[in-house]
N, C-alpha and C. Protein backbone atom coordinates (compact mmCIF):
# COMPACT_ATOMS: atom_id res chain seq x y z
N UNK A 1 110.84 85.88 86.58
CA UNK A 1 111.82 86.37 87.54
C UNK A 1 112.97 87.06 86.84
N UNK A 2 113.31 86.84 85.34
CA UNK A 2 114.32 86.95 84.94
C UNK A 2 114.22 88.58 84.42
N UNK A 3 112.71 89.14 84.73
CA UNK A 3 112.40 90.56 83.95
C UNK A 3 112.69 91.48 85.42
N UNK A 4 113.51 91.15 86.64
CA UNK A 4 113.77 92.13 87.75
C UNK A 4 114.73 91.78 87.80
N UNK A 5 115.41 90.41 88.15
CA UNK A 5 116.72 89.90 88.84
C UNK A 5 118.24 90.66 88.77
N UNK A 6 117.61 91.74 87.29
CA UNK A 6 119.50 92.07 87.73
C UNK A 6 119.35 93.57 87.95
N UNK A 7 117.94 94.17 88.68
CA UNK A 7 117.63 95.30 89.15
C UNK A 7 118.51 95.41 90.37
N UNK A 8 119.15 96.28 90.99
CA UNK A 8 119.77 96.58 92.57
C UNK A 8 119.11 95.90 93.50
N UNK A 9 119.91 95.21 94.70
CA UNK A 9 119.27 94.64 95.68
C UNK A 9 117.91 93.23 95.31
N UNK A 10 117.58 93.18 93.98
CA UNK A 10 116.17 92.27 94.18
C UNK A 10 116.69 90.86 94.00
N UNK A 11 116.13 90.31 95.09
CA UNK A 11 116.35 88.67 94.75
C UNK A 11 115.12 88.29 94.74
N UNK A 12 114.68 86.82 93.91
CA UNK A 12 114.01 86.24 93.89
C UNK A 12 114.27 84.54 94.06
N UNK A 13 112.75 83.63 94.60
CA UNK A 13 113.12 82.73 94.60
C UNK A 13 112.13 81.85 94.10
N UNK A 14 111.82 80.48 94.08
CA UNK A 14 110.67 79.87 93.66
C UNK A 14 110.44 78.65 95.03
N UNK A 15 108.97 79.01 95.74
CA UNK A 15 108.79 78.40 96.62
C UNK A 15 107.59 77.42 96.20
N UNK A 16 108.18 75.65 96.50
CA UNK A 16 107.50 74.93 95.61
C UNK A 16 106.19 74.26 97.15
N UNK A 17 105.22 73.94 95.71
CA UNK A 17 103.90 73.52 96.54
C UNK A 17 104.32 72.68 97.73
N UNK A 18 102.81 72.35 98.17
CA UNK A 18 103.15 70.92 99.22
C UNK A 18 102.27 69.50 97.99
N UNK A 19 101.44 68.65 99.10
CA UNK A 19 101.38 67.85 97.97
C UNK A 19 99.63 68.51 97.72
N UNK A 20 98.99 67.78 96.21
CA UNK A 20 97.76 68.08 96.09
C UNK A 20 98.05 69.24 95.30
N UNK A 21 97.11 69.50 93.80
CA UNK A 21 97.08 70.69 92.93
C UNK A 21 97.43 72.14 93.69
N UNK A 22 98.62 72.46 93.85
CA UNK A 22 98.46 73.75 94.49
C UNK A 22 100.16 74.53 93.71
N UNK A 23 100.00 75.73 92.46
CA UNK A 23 101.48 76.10 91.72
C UNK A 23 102.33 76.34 92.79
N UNK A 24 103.99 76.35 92.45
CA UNK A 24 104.84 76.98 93.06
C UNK A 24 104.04 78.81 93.16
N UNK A 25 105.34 78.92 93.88
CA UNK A 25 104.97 80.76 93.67
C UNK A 25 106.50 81.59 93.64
N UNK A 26 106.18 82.74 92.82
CA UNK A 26 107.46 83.11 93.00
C UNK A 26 107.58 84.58 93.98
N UNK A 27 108.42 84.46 95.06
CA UNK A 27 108.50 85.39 96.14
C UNK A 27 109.54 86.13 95.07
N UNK A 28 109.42 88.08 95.38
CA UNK A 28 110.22 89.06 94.99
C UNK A 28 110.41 90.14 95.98
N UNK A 29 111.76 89.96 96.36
CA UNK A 29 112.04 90.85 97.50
C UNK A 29 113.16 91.89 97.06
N UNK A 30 113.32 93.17 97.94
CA UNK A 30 114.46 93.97 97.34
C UNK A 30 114.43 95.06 98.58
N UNK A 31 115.60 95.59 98.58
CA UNK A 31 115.74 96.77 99.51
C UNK A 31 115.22 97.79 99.65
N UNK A 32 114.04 98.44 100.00
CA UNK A 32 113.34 99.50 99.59
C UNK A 32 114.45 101.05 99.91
N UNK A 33 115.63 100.70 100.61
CA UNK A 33 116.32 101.97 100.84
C UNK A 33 117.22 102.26 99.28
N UNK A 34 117.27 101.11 98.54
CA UNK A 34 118.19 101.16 97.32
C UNK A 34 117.19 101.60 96.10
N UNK A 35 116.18 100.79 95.98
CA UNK A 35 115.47 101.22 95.19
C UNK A 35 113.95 102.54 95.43
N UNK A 36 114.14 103.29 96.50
CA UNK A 36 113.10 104.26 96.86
C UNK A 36 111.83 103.74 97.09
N UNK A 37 111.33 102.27 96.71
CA UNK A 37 109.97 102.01 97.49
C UNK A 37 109.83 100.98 98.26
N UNK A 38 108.60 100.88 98.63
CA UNK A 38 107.98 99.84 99.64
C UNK A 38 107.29 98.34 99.18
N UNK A 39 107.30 97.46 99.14
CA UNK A 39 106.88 96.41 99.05
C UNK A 39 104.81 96.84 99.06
N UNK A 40 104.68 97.82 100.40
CA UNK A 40 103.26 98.27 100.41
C UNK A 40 103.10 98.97 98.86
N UNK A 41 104.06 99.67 98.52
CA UNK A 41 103.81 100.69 97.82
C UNK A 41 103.62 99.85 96.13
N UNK A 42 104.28 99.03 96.12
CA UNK A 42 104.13 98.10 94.57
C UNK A 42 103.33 97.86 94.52
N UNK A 43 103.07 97.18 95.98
CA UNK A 43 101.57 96.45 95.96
C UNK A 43 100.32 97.13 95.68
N UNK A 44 100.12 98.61 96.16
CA UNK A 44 98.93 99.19 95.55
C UNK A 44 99.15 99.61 94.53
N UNK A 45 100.42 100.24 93.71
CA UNK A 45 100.29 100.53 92.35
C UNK A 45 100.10 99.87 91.12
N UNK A 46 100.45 98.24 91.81
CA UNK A 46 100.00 97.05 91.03
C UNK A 46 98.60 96.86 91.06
N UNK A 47 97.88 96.97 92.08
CA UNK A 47 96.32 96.61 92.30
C UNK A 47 95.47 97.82 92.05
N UNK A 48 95.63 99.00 91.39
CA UNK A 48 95.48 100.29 91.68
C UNK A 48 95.62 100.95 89.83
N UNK A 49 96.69 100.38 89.56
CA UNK A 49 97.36 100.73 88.09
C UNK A 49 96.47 100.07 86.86
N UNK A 50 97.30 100.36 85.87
CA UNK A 50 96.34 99.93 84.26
C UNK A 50 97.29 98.51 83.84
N UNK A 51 97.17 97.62 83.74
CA UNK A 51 96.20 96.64 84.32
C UNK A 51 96.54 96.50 85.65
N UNK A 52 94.78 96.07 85.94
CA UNK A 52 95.07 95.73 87.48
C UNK A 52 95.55 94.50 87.78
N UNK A 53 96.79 94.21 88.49
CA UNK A 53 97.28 93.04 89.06
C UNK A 53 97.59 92.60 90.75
N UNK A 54 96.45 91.84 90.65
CA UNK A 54 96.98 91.37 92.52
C UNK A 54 97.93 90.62 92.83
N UNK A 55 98.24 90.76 93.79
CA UNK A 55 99.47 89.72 94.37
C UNK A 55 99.41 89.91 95.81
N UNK A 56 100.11 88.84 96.29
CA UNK A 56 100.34 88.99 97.26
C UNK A 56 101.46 89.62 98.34
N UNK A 57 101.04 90.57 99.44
CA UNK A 57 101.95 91.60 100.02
C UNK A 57 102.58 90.81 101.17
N UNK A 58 103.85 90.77 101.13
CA UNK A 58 104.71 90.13 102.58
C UNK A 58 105.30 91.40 102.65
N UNK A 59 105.89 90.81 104.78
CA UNK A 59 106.33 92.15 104.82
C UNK A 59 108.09 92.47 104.08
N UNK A 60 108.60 91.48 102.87
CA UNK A 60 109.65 92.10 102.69
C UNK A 60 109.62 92.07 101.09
N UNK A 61 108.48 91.90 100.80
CA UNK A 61 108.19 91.53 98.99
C UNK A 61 106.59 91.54 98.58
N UNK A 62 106.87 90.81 97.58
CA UNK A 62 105.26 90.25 97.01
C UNK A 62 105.71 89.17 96.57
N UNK A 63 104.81 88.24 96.91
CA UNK A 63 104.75 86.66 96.44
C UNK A 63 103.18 86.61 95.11
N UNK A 64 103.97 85.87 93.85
CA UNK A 64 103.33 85.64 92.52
C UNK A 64 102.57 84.32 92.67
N UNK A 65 101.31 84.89 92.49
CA UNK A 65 100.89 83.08 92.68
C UNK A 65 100.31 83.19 91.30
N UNK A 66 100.92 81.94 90.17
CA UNK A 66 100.45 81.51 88.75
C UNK A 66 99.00 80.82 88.50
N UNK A 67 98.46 80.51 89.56
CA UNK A 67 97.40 79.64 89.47
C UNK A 67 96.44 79.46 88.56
N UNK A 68 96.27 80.84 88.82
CA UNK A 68 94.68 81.55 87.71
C UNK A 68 95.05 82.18 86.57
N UNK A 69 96.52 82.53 86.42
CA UNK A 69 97.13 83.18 85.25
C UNK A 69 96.81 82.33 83.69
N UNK A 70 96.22 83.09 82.89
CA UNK A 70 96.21 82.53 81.50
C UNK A 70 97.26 82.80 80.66
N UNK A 71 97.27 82.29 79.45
CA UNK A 71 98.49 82.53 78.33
C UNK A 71 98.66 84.18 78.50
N UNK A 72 100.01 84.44 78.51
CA UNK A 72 100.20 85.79 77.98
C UNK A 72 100.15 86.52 79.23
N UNK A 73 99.91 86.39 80.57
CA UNK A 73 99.61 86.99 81.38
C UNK A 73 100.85 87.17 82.28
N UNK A 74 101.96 86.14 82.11
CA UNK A 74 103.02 86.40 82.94
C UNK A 74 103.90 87.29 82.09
N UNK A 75 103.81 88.00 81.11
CA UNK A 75 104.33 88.67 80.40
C UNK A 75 103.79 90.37 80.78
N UNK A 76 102.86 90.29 80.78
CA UNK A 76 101.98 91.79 80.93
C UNK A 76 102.42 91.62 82.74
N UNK A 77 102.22 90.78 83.57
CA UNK A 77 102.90 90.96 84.45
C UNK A 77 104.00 91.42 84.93
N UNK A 78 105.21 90.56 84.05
CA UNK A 78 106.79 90.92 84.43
C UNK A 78 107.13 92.29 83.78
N UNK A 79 106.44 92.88 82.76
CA UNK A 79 106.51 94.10 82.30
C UNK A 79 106.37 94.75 82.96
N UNK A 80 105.11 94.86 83.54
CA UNK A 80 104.52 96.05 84.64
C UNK A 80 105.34 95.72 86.35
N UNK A 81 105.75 94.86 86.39
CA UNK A 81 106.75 94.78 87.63
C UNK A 81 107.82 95.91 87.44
N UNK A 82 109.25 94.84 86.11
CA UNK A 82 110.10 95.85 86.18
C UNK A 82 110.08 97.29 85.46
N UNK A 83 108.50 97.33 85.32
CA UNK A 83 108.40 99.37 85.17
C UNK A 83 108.01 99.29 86.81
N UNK A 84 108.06 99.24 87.27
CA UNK A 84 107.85 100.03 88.93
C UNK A 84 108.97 99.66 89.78
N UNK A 85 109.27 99.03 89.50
CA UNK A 85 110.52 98.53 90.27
C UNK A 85 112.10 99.00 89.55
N UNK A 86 111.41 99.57 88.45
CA UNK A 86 113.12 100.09 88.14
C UNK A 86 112.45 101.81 88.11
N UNK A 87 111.79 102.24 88.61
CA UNK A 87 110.96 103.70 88.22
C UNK A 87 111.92 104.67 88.55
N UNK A 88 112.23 106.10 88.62
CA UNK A 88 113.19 106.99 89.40
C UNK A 88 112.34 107.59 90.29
N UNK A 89 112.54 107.29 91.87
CA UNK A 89 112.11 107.98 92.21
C UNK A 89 112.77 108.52 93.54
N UNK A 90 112.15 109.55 94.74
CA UNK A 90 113.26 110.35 95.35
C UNK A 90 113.46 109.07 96.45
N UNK A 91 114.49 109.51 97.43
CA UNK A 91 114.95 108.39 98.22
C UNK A 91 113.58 108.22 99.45
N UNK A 92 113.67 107.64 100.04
CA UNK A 92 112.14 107.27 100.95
C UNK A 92 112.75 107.83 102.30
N UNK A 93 111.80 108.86 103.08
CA UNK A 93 111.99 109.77 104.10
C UNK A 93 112.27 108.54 105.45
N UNK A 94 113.29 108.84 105.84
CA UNK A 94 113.44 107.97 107.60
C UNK A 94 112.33 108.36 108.26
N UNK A 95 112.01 107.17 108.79
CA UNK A 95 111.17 107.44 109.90
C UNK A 95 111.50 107.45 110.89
N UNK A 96 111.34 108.31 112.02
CA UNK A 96 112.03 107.92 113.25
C UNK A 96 111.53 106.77 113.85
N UNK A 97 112.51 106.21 114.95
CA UNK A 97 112.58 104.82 115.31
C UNK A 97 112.34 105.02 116.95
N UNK A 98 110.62 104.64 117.10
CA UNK A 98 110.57 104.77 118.61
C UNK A 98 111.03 103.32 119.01
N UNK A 99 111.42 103.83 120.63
CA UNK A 99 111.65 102.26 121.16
C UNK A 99 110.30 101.16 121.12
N UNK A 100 111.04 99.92 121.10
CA UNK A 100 109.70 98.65 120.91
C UNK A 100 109.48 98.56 122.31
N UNK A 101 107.45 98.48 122.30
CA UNK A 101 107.21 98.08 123.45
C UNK A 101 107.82 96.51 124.16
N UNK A 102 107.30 96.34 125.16
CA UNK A 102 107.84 95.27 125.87
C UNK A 102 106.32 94.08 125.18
N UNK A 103 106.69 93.06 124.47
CA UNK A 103 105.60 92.35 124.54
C UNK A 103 105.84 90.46 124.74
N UNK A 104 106.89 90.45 125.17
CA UNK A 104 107.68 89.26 125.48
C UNK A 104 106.26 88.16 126.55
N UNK A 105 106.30 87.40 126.47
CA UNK A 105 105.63 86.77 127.26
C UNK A 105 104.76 85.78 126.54
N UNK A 106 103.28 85.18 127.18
CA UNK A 106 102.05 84.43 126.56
C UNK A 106 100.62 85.53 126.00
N UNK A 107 99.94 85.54 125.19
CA UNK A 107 99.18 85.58 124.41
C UNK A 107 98.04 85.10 124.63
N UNK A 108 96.65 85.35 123.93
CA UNK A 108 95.63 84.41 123.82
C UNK A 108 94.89 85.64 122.38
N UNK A 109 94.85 84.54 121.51
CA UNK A 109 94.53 85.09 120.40
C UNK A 109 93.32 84.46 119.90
N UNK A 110 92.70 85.76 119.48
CA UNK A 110 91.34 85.55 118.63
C UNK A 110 91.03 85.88 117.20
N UNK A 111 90.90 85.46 116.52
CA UNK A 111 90.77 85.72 114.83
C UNK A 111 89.41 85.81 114.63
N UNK A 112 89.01 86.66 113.63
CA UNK A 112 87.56 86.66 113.25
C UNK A 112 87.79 86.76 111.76
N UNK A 113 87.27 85.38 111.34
CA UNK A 113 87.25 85.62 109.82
C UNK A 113 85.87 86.20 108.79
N UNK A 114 85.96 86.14 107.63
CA UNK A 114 84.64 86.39 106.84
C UNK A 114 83.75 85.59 107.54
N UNK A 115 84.04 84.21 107.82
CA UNK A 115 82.67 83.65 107.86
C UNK A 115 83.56 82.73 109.48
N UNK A 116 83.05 83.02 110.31
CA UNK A 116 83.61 82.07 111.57
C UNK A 116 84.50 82.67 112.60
N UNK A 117 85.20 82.04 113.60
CA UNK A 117 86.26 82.66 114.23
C UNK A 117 86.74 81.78 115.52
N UNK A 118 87.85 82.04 115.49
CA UNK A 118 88.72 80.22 116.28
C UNK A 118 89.62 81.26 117.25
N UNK A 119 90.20 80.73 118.03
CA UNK A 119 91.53 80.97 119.48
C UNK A 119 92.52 80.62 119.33
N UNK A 120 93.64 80.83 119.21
CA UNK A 120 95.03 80.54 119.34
C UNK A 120 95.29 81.07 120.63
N UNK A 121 97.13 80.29 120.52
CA UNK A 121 97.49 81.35 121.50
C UNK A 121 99.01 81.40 121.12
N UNK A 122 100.06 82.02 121.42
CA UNK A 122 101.28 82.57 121.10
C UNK A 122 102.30 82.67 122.50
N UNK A 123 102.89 82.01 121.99
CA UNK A 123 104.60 82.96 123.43
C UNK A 123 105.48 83.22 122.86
N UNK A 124 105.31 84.65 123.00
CA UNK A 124 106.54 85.83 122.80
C UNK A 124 108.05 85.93 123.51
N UNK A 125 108.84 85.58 122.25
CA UNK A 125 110.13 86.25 122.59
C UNK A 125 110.50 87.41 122.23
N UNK A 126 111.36 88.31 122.86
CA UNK A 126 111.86 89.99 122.55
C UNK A 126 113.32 90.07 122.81
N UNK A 127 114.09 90.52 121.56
CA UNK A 127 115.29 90.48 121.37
C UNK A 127 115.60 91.95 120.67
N UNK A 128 115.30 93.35 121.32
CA UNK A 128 115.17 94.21 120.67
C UNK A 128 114.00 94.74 120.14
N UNK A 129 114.18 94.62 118.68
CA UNK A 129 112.74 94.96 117.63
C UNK A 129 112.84 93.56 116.97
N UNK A 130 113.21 92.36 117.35
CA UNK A 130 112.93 91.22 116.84
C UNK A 130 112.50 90.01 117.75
N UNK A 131 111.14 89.62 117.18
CA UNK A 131 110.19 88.88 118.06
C UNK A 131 110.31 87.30 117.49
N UNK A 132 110.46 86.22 117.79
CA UNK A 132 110.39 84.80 117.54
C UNK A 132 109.28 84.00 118.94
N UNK A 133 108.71 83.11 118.41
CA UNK A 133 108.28 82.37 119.42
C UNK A 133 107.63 81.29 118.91
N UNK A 134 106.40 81.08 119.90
CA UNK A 134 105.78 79.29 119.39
C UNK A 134 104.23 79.85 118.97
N UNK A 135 103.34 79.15 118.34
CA UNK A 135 102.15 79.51 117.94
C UNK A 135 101.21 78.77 118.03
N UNK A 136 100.42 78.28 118.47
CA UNK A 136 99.32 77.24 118.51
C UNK A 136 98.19 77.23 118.87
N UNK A 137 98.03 76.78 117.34
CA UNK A 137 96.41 76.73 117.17
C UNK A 137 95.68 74.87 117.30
N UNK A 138 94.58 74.83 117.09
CA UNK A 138 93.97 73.70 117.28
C UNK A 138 94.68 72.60 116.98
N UNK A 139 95.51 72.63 115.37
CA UNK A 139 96.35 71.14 115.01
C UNK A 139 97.85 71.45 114.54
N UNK A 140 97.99 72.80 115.37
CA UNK A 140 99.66 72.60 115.26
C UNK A 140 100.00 73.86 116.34
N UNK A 141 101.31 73.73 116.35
CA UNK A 141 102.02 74.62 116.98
C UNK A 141 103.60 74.91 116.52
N UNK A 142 103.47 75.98 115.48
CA UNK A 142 105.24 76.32 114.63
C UNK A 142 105.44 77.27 115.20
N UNK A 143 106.33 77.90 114.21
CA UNK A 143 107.32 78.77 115.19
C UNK A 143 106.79 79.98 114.21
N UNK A 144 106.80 80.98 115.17
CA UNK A 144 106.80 82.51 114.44
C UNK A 144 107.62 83.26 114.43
N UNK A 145 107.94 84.49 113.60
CA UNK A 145 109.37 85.19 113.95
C UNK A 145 108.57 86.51 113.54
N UNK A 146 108.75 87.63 113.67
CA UNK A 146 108.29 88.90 113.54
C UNK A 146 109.35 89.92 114.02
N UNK A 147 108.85 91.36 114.04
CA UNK A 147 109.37 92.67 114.57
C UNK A 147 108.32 93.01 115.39
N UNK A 148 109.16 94.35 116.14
CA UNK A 148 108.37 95.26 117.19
C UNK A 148 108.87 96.61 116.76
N UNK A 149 108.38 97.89 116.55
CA UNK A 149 108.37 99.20 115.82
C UNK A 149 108.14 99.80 117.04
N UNK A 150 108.20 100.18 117.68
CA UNK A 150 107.79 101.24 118.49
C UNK A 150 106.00 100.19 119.32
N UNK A 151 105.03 100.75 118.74
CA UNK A 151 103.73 99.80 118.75
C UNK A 151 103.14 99.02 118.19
N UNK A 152 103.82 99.27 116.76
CA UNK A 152 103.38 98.58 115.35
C UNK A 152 104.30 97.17 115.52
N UNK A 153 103.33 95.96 115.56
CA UNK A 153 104.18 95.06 115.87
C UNK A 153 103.44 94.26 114.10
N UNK A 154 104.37 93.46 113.65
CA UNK A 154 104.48 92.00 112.68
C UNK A 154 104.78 90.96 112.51
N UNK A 155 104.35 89.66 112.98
CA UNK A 155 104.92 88.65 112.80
C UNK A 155 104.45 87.54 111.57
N UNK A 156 104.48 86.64 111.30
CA UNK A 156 103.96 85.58 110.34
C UNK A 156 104.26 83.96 111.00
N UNK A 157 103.07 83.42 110.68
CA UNK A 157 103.30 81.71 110.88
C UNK A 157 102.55 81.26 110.02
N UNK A 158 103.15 80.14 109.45
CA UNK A 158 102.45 78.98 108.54
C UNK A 158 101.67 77.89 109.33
N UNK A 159 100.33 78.08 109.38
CA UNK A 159 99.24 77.15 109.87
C UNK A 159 98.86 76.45 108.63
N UNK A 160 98.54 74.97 109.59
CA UNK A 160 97.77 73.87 108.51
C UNK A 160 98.58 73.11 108.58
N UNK A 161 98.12 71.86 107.61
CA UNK A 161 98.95 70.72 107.57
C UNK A 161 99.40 70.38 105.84
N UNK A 162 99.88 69.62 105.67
CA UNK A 162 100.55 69.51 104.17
C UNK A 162 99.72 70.72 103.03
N UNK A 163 99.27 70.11 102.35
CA UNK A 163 98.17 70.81 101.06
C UNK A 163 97.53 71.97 101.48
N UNK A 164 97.26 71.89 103.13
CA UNK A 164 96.39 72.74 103.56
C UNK A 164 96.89 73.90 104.45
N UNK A 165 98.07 74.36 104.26
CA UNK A 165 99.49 75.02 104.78
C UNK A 165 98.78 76.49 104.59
N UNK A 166 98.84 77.14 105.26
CA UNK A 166 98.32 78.63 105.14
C UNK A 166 98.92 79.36 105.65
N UNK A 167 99.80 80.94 104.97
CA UNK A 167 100.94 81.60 106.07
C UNK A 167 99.91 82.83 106.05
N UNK A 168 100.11 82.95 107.60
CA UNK A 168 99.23 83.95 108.40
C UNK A 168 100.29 85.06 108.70
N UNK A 169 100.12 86.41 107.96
CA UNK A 169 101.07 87.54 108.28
C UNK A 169 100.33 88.66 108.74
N UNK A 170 100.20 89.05 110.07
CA UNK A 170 99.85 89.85 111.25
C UNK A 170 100.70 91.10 110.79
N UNK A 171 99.56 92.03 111.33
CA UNK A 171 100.26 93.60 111.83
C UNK A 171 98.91 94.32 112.53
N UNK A 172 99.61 94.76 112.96
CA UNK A 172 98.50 95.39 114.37
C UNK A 172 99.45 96.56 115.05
N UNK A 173 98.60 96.82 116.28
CA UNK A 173 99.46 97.92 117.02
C UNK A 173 99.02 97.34 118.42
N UNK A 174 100.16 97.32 119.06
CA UNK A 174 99.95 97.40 120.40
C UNK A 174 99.64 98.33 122.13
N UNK A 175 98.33 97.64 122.46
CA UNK A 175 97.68 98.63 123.60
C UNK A 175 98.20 98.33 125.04
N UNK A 176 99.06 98.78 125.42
CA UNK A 176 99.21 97.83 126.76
C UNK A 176 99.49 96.83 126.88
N UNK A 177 98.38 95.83 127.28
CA UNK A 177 98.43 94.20 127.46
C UNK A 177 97.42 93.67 126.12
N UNK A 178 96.91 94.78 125.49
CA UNK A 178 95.91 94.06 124.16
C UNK A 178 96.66 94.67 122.89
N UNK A 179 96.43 93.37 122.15
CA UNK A 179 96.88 93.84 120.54
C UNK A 179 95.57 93.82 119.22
N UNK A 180 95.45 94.68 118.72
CA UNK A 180 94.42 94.19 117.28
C UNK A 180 95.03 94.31 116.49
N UNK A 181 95.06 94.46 114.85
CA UNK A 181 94.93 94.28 113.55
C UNK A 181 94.39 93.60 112.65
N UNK A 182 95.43 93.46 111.60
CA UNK A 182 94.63 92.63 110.72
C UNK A 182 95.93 91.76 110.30
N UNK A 183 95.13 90.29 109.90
CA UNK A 183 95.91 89.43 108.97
C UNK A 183 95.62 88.73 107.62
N UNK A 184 96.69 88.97 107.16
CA UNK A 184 96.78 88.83 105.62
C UNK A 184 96.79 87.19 105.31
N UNK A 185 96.04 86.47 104.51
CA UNK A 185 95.71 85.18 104.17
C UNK A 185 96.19 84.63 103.25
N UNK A 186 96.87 85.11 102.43
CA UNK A 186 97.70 85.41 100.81
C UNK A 186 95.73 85.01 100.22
N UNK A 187 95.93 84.29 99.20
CA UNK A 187 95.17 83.95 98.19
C UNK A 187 93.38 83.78 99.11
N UNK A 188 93.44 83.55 100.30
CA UNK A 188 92.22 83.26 100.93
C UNK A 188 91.37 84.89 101.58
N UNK A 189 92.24 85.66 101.52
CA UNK A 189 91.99 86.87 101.70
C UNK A 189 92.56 87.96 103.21
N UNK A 190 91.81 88.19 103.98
CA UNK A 190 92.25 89.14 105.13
C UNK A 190 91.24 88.73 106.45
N UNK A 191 91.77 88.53 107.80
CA UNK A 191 91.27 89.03 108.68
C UNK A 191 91.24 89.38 109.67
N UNK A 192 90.44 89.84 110.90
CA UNK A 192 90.73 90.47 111.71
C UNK A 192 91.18 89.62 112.99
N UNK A 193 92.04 90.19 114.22
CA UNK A 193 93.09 89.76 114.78
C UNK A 193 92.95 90.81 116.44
N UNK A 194 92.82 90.46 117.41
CA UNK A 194 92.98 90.66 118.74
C UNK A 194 93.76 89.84 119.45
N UNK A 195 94.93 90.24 120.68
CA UNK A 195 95.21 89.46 121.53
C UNK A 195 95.89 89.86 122.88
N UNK A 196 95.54 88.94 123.94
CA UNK A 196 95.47 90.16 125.10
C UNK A 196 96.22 88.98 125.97
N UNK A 197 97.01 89.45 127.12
CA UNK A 197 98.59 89.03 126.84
C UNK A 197 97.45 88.61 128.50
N UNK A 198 98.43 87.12 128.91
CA UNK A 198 97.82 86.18 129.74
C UNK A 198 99.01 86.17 131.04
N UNK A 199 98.05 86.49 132.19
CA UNK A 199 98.88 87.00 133.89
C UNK A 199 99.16 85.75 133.90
């Protein structure tokens, strides 16, 4: 952490396991208007670049998971971070800002993973372009918080129970009364995501 921390805007933090073999991780977040990029954009030049390094993409950083890392590897890491993260480059073009659809209400959600596929369901709050609500799946029900873009909606919730804690980060676009995309698994991988809003 100590090879970005005194770059503009980047904070970092260390988010520790639950119980059962599982490393801390270290989350790295920063302003993409101060420093000219995207959290998307590290992320493929990291997975994309010489060496290739994965990590994981949130929507306001990348989270480091040490797990599988051998000697010497968090070094070739933090190198190749703060070369992209301190890089020169031009300022990042505004996008215009359509209004957020209306998606306030109940949910019924379907996931399809690599191998299987389960139901949730969700109730939406709308406060602008900022979405919070409740989430529940088979053995829990937390709280989610997300945005609304115009159609492009994102939220995240941590499913599971202790050891077995999994944060589920959604993005999709919204159709009307139906939503698809995809969701991001950190370390378990990606999958796909529908949900069609309940009269």
């Amino acid at each position: 952490r100590q090879a970005v921390a005194d770059l503009p805007s980047v904070q970092t933090r260390i988010d520790q396991p639950g119980i059962a073999n599982v490393a801390p991780t270290l989350v790295i977040t920063w302003d993409p208007s101060v420093l000219h990029c995207t959290p998307a954009q590290i992320h493929e030049e990291l997975f994309y670049g010489e060496p290739r390094i994965a990590m994981h993409l949130l929507r306001d950083g990348l989270r480091v998971m040490p797990y599988m890392m051998e000697k010497g590897d968090d070094e070739v890491v933090a190198r190749r971070l703060r070369e992209l993260l301190s890089k020169e480059r031009p300022p990042l073009a505004e996008e215009p800002q359509l209004p957020p659809v209306d998606v306030a209400g109940s949910w019924k959600v379907h996931i399809r993973y690599v191998l299987g596929e389960s139901e949730h369901a969700m109730a939406l709050e709308q406060d602008g372009t900022t979405l919070k609500g409740r989430y529940r799946s088979q053995f829990s029900e937390p709280e989610l918080e997300g945005r609304i873009l115009g159609q492009h909606i994102e939220f995240q919730v941590t499913l599971g129970y202790q050891s077995n804690r999994v944060r589920y980060a959604f993005s999709g676009e919204v159709q009307g009364e139906t939503m698809k995309g995809e969701v991001s698994l950190g370390e378990f991988g990606k999958a796909e995501w529908t949900a069609e809003k309940v009269k």
